[in-house]
C-alpha atoms as a PDB file:
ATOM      1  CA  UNK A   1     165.372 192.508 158.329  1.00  0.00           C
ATOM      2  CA  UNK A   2     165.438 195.572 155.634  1.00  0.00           C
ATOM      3  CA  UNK A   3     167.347 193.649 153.532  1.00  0.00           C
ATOM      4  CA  UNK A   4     164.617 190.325 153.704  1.00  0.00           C
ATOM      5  CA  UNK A   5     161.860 192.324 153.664  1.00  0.00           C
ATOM      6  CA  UNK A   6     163.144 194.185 150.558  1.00  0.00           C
ATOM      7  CA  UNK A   7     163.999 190.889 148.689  1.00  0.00           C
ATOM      8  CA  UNK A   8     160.430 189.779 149.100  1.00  0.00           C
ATOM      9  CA  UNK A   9     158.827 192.955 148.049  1.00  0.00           C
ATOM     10  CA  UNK A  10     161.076 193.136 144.901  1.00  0.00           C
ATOM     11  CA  UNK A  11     160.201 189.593 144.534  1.00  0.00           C
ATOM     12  CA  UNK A  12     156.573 190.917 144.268  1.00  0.00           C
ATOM     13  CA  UNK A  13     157.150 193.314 142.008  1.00  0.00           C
ATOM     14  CA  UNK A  14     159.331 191.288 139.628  1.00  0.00           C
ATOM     15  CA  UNK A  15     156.459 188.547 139.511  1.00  0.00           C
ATOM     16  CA  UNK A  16     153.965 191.228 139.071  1.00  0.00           C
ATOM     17  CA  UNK A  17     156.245 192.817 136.161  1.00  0.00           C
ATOM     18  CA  UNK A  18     156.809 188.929 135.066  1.00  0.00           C
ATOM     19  CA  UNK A  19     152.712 188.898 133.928  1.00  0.00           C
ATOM     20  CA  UNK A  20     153.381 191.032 131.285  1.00  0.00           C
ATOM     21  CA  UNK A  21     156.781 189.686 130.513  1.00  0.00           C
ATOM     22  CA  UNK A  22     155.294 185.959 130.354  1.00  0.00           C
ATOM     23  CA  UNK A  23     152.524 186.475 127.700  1.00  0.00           C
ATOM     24  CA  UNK A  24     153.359 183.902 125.207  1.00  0.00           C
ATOM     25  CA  UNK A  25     156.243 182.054 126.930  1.00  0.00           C
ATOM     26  CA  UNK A  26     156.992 179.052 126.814  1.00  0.00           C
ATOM     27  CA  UNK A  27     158.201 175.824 127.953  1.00  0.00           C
ATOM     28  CA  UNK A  28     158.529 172.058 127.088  1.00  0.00           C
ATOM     29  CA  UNK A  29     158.889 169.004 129.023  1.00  0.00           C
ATOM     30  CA  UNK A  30     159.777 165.204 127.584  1.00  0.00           C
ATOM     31  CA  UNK A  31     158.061 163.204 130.025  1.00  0.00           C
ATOM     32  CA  UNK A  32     159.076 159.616 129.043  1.00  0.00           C
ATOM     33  CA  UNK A  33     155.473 158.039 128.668  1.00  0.00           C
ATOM     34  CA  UNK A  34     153.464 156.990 126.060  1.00  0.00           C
ATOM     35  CA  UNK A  35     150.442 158.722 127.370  1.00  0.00           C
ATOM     36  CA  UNK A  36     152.151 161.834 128.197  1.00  0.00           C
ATOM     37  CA  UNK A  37     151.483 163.887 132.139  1.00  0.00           C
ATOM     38  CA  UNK A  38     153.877 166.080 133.921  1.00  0.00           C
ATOM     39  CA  UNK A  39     153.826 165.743 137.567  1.00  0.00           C
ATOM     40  CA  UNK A  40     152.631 169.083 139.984  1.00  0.00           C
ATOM     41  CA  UNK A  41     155.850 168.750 141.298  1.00  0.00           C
ATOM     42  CA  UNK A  42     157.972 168.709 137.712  1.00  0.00           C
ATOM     43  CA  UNK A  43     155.647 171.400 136.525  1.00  0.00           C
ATOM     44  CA  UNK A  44     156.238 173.426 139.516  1.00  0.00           C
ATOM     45  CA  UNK A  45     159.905 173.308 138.837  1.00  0.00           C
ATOM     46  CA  UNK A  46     159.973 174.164 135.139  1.00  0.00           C
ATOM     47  CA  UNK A  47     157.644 177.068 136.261  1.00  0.00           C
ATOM     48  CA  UNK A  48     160.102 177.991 138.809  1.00  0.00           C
ATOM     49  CA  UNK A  49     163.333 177.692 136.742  1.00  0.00           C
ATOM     50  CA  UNK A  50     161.256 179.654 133.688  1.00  0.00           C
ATOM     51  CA  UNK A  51     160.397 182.649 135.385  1.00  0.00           C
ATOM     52  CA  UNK A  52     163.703 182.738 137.128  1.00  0.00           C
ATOM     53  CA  UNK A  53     165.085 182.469 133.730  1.00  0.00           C
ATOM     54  CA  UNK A  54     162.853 185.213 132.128  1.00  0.00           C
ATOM     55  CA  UNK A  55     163.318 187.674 135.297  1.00  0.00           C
ATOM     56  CA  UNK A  56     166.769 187.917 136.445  1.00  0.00           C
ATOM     57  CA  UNK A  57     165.993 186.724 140.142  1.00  0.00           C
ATOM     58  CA  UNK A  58     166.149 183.394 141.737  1.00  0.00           C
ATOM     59  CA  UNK A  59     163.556 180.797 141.136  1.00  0.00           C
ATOM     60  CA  UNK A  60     160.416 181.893 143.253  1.00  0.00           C
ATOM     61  CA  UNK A  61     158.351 178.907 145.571  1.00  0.00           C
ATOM     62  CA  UNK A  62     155.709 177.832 142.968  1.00  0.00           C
ATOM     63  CA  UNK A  63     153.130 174.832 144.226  1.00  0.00           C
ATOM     64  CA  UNK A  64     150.905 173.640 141.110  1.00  0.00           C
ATOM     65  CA  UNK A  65     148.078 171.730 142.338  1.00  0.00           C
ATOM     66  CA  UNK A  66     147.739 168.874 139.707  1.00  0.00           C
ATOM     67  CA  UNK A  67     149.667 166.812 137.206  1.00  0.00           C
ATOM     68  CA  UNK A  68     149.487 168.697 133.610  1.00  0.00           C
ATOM     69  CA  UNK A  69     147.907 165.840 131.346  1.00  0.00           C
ATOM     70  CA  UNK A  70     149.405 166.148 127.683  1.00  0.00           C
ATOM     71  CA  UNK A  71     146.248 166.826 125.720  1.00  0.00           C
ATOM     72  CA  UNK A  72     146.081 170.163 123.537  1.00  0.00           C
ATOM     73  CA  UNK A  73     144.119 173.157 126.156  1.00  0.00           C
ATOM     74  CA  UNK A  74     144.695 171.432 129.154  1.00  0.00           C
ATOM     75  CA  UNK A  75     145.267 174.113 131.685  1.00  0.00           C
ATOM     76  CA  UNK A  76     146.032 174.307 135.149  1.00  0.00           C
ATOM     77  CA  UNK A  77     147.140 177.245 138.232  1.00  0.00           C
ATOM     78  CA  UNK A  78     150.135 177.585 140.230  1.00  0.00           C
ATOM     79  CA  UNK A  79     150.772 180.029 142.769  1.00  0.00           C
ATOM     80  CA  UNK A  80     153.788 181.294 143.404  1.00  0.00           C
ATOM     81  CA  UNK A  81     154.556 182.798 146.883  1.00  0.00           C
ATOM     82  CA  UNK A  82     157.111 185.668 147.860  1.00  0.00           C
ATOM     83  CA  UNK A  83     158.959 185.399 151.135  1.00  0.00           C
ATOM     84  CA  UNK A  84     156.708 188.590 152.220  1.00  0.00           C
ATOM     85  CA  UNK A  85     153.795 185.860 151.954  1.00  0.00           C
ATOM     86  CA  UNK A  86     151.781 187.912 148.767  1.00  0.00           C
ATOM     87  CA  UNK A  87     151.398 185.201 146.113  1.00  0.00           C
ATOM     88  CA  UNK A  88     150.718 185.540 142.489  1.00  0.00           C
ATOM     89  CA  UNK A  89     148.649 183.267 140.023  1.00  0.00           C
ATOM     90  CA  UNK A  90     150.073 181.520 136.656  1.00  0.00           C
ATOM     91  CA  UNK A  91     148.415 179.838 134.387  1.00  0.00           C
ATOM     92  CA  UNK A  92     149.937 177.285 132.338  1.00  0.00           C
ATOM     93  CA  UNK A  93     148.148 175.959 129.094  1.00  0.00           C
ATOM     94  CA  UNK A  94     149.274 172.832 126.890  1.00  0.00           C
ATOM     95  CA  UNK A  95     150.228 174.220 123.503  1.00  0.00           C
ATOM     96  CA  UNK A  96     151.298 171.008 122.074  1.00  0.00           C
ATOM     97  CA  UNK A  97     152.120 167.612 122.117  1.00  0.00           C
ATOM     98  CA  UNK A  98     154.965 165.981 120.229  1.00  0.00           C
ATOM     99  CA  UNK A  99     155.462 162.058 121.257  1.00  0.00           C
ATOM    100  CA  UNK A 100     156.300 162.826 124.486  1.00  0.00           C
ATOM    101  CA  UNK A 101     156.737 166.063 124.786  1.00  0.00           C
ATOM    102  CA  UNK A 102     154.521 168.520 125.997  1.00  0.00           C
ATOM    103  CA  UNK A 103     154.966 172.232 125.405  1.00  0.00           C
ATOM    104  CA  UNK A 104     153.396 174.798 126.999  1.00  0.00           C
ATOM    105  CA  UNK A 105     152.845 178.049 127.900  1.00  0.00           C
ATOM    106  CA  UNK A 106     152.701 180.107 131.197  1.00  0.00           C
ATOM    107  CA  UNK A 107     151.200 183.613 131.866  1.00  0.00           C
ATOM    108  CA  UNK A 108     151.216 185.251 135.536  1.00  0.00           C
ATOM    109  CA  UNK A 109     149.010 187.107 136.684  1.00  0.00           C
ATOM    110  CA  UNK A 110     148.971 191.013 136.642  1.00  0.00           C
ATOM    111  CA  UNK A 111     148.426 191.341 140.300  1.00  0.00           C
ATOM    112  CA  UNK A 112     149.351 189.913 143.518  1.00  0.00           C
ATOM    113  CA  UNK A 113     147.349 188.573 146.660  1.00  0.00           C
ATOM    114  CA  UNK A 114     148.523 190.701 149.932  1.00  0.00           C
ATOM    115  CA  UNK A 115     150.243 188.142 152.473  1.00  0.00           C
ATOM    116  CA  UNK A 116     147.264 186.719 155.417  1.00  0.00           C
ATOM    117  CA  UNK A 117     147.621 189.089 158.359  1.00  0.00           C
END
């Protein structure tokens, strides 16, 4: 159980470290539509896969609770979740829209919420 335990706590750390690191990334989705929306679920994948991408370690459990319309300043939060139970905030913010694509960015949080007792 070291070894899980360890793996979730340096998952909590990374994501914490990932805050900073994730100022002013970004991402982009085509979503196929004329009037442009990424689902929650889509959006909590591209999270996933980005922040995997940007920290080295595998793609974290991220839940977004709404689709992400494509309008310029939408914004929305997703929450990831370390297998310790701690979860951290990101924020993801339309940038742009081109046809159907919608870029955005994310930015984590600095710090995490302790896992419910």
């Amino acid at each position: 159980m070291t070894i899980a335990r360890w793996t979730a706590a340096k998952w909590s750390l990374t994501a914490v470290a990932a805050g900073a690191v994730l100022v002013g990334c970004s991402a982009s989705v085509d979503v196929g539509k004329s009037d442009p929306k990424l689902s929650a679920d889509k959006l909590a994948t591209t999270v996933s896969e980005k922040l995997a991408r940007t920290t080295g370690q595998p793609e974290p459990d991220i839940t977004c609770p709404e689709d992400l319309a494509g309008k310029v300043g939408t914004t929305t939060r997703c929450k990831l979740t370390a297998g310790d139970g701690s979860t951290l905030g990101v924020s993801v913010k339309v940038t742009s829209v081109d046809g159907e694509q919608i870029n955005f960015d994310i930015e984590a949080d600095e710090t995490a919420s302790p896992a419910p007792n």
